[in-house]
Protein backbone atom coordinates (compact mmCIF):
# COMPACT_ATOMS: atom_id res chain seq x y z
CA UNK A 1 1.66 0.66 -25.95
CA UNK A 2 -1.53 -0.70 -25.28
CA UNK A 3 -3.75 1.95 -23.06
CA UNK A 4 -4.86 -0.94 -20.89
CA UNK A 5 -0.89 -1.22 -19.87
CA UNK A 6 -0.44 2.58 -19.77
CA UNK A 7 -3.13 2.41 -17.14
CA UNK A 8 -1.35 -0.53 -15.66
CA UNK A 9 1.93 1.45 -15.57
CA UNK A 10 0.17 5.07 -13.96
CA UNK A 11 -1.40 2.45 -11.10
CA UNK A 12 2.02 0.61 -9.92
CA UNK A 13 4.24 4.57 -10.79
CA UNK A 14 1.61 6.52 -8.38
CA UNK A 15 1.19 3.60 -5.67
CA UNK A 16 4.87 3.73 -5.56
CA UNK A 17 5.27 7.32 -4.67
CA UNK A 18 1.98 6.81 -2.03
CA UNK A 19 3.75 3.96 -0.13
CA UNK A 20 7.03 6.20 -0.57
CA UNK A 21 6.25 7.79 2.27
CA UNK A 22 4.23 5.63 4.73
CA UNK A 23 7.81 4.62 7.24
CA UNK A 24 8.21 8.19 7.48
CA UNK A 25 4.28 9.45 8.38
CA UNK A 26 4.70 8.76 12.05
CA UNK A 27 8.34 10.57 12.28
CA UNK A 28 7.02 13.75 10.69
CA UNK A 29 3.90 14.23 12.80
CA UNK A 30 6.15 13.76 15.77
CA UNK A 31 8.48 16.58 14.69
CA UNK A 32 5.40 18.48 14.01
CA UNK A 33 4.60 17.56 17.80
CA UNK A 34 1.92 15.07 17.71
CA UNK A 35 1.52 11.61 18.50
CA UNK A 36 -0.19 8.66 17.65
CA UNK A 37 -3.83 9.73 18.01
CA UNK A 38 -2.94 12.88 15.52
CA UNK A 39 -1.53 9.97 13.30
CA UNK A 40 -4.42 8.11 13.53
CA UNK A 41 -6.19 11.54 12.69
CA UNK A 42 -4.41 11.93 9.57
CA UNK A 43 -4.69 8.37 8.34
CA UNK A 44 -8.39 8.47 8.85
CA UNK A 45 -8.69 12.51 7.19
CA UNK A 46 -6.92 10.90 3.94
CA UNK A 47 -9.45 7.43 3.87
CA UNK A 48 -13.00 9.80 4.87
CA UNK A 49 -11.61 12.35 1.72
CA UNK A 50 -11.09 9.61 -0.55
CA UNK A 51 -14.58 7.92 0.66
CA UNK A 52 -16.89 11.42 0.13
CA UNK A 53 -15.05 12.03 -3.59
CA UNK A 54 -14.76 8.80 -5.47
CA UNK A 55 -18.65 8.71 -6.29
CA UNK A 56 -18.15 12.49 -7.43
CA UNK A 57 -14.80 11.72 -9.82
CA UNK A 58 -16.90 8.54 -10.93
CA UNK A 59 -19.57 10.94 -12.38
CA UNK A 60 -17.82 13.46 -13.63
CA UNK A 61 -15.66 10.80 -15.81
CA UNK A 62 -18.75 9.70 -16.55
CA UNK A 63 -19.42 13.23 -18.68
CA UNK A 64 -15.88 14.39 -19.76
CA UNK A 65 -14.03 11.09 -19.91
CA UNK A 66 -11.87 9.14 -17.67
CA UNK A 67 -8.42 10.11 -18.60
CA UNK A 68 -9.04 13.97 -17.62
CA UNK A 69 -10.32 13.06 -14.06
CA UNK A 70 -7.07 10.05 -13.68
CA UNK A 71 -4.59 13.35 -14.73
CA UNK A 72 -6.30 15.55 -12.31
CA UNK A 73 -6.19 12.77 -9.75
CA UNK A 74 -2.44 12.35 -9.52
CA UNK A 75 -2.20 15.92 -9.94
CA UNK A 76 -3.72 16.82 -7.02
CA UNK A 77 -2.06 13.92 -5.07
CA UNK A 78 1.23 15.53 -6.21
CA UNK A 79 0.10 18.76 -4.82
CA UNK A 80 -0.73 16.91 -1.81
CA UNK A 81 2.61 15.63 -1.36
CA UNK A 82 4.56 18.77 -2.08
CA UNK A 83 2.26 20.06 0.83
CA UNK A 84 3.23 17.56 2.97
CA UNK A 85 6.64 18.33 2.73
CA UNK A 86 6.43 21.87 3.35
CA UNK A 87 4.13 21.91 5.98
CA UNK A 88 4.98 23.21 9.15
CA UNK A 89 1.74 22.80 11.38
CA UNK A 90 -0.02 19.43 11.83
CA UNK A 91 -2.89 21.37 10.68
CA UNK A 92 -0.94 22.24 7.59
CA UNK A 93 -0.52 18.42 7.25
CA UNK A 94 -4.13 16.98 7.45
CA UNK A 95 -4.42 19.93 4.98
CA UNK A 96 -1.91 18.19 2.73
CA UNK A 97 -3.28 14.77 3.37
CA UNK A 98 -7.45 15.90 2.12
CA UNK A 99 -5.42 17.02 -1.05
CA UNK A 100 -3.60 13.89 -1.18
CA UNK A 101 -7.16 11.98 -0.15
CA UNK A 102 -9.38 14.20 -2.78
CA UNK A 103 -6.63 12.76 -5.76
CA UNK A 104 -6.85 9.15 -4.63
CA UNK A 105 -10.39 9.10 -5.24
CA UNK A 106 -9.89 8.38 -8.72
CA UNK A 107 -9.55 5.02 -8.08
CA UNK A 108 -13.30 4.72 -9.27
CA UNK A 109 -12.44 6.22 -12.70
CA UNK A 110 -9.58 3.72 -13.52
CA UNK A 111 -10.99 0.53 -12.36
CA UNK A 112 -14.03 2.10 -14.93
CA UNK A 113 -11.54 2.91 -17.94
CA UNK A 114 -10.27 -0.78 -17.52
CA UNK A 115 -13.72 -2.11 -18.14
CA UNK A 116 -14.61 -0.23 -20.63
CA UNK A 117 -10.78 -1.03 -22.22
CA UNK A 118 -11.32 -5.04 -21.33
CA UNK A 119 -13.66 -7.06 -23.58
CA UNK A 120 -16.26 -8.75 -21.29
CA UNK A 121 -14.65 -12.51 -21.39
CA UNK A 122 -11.08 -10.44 -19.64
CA UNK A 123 -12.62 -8.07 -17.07
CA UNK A 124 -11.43 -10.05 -13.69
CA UNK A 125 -8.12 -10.35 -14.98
CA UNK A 126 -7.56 -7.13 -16.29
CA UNK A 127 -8.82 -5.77 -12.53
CA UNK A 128 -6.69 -8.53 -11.51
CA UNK A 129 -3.87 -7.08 -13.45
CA UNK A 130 -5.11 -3.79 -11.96
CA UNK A 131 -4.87 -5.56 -7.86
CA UNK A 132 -1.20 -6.73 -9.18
CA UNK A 133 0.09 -2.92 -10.18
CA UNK A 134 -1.49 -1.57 -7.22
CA UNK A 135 0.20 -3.69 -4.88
CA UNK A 136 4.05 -3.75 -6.30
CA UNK A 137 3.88 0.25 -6.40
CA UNK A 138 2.72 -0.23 -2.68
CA UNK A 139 4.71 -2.86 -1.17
CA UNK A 140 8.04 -1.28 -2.72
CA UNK A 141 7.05 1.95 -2.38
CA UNK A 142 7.56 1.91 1.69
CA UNK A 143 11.03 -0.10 1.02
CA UNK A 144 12.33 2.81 -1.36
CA UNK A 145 10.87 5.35 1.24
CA UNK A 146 12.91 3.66 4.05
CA UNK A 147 16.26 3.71 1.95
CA UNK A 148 15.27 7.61 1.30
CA UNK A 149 14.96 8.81 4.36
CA UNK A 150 18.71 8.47 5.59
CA UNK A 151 18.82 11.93 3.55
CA UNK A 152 15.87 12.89 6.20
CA UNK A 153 12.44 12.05 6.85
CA UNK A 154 10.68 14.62 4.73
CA UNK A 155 12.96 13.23 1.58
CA UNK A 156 10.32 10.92 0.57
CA UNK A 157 7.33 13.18 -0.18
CA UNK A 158 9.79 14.72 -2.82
CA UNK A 159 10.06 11.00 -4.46
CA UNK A 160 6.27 11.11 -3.61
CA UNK A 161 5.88 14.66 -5.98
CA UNK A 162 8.11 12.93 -8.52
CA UNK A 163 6.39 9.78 -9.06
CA UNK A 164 2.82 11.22 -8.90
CA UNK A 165 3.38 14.09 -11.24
CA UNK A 166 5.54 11.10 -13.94
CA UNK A 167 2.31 8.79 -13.50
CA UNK A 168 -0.04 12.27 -14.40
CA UNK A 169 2.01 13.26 -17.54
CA UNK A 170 1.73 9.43 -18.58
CA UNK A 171 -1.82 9.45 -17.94
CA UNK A 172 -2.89 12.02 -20.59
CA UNK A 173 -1.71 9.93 -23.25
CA UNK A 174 -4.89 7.56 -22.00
CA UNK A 175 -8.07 7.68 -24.59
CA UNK A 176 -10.84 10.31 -23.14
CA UNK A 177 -13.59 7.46 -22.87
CA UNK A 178 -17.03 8.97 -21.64
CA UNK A 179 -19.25 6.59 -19.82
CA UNK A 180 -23.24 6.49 -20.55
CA UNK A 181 -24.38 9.13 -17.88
CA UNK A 182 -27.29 7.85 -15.84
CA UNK A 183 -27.11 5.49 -12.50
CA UNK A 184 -29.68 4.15 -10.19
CA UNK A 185 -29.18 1.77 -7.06
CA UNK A 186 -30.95 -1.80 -7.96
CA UNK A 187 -30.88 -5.02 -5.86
CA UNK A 188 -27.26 -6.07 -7.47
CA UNK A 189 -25.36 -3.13 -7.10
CA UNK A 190 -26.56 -3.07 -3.33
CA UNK A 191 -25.58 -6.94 -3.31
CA UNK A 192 -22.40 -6.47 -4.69
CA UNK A 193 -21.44 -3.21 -2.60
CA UNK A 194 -22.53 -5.16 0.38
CA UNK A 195 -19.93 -7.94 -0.07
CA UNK A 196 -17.02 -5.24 -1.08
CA UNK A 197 -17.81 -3.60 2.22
CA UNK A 198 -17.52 -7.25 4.05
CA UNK A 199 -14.48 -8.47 2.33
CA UNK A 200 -12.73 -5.01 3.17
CA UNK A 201 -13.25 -4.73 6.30
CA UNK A 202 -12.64 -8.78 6.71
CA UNK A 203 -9.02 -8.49 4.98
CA UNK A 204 -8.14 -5.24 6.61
CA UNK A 205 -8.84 -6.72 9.79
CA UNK A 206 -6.69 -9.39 8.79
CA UNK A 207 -4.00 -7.18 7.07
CA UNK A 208 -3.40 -4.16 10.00
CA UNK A 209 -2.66 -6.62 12.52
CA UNK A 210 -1.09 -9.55 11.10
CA UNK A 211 2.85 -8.03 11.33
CA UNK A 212 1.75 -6.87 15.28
CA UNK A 213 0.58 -10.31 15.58
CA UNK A 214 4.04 -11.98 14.17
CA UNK A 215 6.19 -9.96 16.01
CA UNK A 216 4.11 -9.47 19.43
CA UNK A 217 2.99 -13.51 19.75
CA UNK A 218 5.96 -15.09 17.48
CA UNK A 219 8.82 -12.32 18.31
CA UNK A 220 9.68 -12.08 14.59
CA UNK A 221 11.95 -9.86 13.91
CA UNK A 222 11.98 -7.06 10.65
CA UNK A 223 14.22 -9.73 8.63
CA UNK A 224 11.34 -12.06 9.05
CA UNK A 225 8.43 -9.56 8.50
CA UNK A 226 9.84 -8.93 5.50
CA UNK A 227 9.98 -12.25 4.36
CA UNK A 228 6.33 -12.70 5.23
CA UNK A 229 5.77 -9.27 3.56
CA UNK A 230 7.40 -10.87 0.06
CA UNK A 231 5.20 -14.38 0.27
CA UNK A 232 2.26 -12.21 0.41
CA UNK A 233 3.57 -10.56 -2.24
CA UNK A 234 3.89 -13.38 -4.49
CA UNK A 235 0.89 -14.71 -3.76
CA UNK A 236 -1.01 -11.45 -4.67
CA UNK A 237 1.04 -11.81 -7.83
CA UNK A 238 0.08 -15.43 -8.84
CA UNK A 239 -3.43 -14.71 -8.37
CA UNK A 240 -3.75 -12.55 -11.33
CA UNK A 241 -3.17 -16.04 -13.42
CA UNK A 242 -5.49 -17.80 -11.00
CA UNK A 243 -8.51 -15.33 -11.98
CA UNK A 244 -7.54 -15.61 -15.91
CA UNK A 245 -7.54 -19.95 -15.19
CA UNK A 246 -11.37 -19.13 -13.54
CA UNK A 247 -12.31 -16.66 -15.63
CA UNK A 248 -14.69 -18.17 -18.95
CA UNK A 249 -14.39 -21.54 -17.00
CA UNK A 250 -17.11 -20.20 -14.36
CA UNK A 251 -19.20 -17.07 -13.73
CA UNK A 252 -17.58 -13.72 -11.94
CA UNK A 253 -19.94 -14.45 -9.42
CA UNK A 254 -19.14 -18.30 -8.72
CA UNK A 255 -15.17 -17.52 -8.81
CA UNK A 256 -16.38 -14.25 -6.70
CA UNK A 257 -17.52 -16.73 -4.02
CA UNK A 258 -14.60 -19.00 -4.22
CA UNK A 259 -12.39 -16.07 -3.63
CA UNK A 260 -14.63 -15.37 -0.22
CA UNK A 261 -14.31 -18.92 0.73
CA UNK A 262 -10.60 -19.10 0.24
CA UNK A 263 -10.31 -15.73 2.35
CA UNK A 264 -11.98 -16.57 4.94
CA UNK A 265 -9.97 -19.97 5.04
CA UNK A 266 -6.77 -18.43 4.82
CA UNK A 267 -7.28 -16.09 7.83
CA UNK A 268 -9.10 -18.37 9.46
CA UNK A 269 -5.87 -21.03 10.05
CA UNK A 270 -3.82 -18.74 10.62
CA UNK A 271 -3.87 -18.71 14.78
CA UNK A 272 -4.34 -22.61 14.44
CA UNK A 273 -0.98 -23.70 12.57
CA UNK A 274 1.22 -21.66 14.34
CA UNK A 275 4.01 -20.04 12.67
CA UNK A 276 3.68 -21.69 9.46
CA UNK A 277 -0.02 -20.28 9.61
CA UNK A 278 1.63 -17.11 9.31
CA UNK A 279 3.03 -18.02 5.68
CA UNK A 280 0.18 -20.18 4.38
CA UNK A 281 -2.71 -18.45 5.83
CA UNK A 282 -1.67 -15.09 4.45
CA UNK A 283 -0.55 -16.51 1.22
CA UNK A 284 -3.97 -18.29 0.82
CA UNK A 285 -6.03 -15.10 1.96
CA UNK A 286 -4.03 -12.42 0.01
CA UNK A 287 -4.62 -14.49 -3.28
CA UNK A 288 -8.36 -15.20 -2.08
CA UNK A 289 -8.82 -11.45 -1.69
CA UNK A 290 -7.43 -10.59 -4.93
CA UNK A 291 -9.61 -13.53 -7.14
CA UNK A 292 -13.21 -11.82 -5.28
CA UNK A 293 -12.43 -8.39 -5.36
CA UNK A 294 -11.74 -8.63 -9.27
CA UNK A 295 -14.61 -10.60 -9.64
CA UNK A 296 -17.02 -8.71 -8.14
CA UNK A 297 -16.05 -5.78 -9.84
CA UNK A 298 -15.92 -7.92 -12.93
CA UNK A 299 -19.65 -8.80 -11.96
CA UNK A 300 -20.67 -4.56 -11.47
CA UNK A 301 -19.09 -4.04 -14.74
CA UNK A 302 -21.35 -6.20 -16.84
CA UNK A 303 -24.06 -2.98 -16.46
CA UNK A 304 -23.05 0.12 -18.87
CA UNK A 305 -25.05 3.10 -17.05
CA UNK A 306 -22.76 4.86 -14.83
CA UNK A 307 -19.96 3.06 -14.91
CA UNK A 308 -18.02 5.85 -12.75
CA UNK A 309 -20.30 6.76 -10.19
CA UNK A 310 -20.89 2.97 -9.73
CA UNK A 311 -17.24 2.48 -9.15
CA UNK A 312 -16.55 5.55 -7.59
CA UNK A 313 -19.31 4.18 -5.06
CA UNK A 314 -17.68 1.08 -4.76
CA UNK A 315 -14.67 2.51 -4.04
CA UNK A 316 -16.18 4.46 -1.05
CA UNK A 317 -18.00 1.00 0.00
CA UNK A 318 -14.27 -0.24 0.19
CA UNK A 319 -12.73 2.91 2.05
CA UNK A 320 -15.37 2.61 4.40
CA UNK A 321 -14.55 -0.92 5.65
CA UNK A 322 -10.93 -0.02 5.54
CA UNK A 323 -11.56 2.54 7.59
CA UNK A 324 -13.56 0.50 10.24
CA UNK A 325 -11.41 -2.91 10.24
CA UNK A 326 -8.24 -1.95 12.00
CA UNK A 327 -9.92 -0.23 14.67
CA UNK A 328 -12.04 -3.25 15.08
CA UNK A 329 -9.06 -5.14 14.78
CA UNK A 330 -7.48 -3.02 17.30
CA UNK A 331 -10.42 -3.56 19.90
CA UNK A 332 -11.06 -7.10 19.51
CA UNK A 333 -6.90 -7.80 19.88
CA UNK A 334 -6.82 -5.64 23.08
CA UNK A 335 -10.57 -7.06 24.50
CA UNK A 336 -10.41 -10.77 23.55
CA UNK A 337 -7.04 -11.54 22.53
CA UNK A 338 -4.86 -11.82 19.06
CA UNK A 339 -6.36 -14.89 17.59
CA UNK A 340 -9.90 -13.58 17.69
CA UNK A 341 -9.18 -11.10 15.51
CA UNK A 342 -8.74 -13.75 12.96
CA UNK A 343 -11.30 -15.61 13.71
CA UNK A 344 -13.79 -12.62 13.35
CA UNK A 345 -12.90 -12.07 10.38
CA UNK A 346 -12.86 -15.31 9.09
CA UNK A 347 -16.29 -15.28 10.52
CA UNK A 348 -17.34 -12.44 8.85
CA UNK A 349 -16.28 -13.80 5.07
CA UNK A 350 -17.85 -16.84 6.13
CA UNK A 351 -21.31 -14.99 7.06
CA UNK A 352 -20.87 -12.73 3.53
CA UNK A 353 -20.51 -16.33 1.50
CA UNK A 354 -23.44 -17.66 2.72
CA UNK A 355 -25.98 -14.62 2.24
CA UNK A 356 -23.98 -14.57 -1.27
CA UNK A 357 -24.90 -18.32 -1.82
CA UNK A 358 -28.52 -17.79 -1.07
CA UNK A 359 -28.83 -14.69 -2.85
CA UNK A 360 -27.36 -15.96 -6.38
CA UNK A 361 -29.99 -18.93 -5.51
């Protein structure tokens, strides 16, 4: 097998076992006795982990190769999970989640083992492909965690152990590539980290409330959630073909700008069409997302100093504005009302695309 599909296949086993057991997080923290802000605590303690190590797994793949620090990722986020399920303190639990945390920031190191794998002309759709295995392993992994837990909510983070520590044994079979050590911040890294920050805190604005939003303004119900769920799906699917149409037809950067503009679109109907908003909106926006993010770190990629660090930086960049959007989100629903939270972040792509414009100019 190709190592660019081993890769492939480690990213969709170990997202599987980490949405495994997302429907069952807020169960066990209850029967640990805490409630929603200790939830909140836990979700944040996993995304400020990740944040602080990716730039330091970037580096050190960087000097002893990236399939090392991807086996000692999912190792750790095995040992995480095993935690998990034995702990019997919330503290033990945020314990088990930094674990879980300091293993998913090796998310740096793979996007950088698929450029150095992809020949320059199929970066975007190889981190395309990348965006594609990510997402199945984490939009079935929370189905197959809700079918495990009638065998009891801890169940899961066993499926969780299992799947991380199959995607680490299948990772050492991936070639030790070193990257050329040495990284400094210039004007287009800072560019480039500036938009990733923008378009993910934009699309996780967009993506922690929009299921709230169906089923508090439209009174879906979970058959219907999940139908949305699967469109978006799809469409996060399809886009993968859409970057490999763009790509050699039009620089990362131009089809990295036509992603903004189509996310920012897509989120930005949504509250003004109504239900079907719902569908088309997201399906624009999810496959918008997916064509920019793969082009702009198509676009980083282009540089050969410090490939890790530089995406282990990114990565951070990213975690950061995931960490910030829903509780935005969360403020601006609450404060102004659902459909500017939409709007804001419509706003906010909008605002990114422009200083983008000008700044390839």
């Amino acid at each position: 097998m190709r190592p660019i599909f081993t890769l492939l296949g480690v990213v969709a086993i170990h997202m599987l076992g980490f949405g495994i057991v997302i429907p069952v997080m807020p169960y066990v923290v209850k029967e640990l006795g805490g409630g929603s802000e200790a939830y909140g605590v836990l979700v944040s303690i996993f995304s400020a982990v990740q944040m602080v190590s990716a730039p330091l797994w970037g580096a050190l793949s960087d000097r002893i190769g990236r399939g090392p620090v991807i086996t000692l990722g999912l190792a750790l986020a095995a040992i995480g999970s095993a935690m998990a399920y034995g702990a019997r303190s919330l503290a033990e639990l945020a314990l088990a989640r930094a674990v879980s945390g300091m293993g998913g920031g090796t998310l740096g190191a793979v996007q950088a083992l698929i450029a150095d794998l992809s020949p320059p002309e199929r970066r975007a759709s190889n981190m395309a492909l990348f965006g594609v295995a990510f997402g199945i392993g984490f939009i079935l992994g929370p189905v197959v965690g809700g079918l495990l837990s009638v065998w009891g909510v801890r169940t899961p983070f066993i499926a969780a152990v299992i799947f991380s520590a199959a995607a680490a044994a299948l990772s050492t079979s991936l070639p030790r590539v070193r990257g050329r050590v040495g990284f400094s911040i210039s004007l287009q890294f800072g560019a480039v980290a500036g938009l990733v920050l923008a378009l993910n805190l934009a699309f996780s604005m967009f993506e922690s409330m929009l299921v709230y939003y169906a089923a508090d303004v439209f009174k879906m119900a979970p058959s219907d959630l999940g139908v949305l769920m699967l469109i978006i799906g799809l469409a996060v699917a399809s886009a993968q073909p859409a970057v490999r149409r763009l790509e050699g037809r039009v620089t990362y950067a131009t089809s990295a700008l036509a992603g903004f503009v189509a996310t920012g679109a897509g989120i930005g109907v949504l509250p003004a069409l109504g239900e079907l908003g719902l569908y088309l909106g997201s399906a624009v926006a999810a496959v918008g997302q997916m064509v920019a993010s793969s082009s702009l770190f198509a676009l980083f990629s282009q540089g050969e100093r410090g490939r890790g660090i530089g995406f282990g930086a990114l990565q951070s960049t990213a975690s950061l504005g995931r960490i910030i959007g829903p509780s935005l989100a969360g403020w601006i629903y609450l404060k102004l009302g659902p459909s500017y939270v939409f709007y804001a972040a419509a706003l906010l792509l909008l605002a990114a695309s422009l200083a983008f414009w000008f700044w390839r100019r």
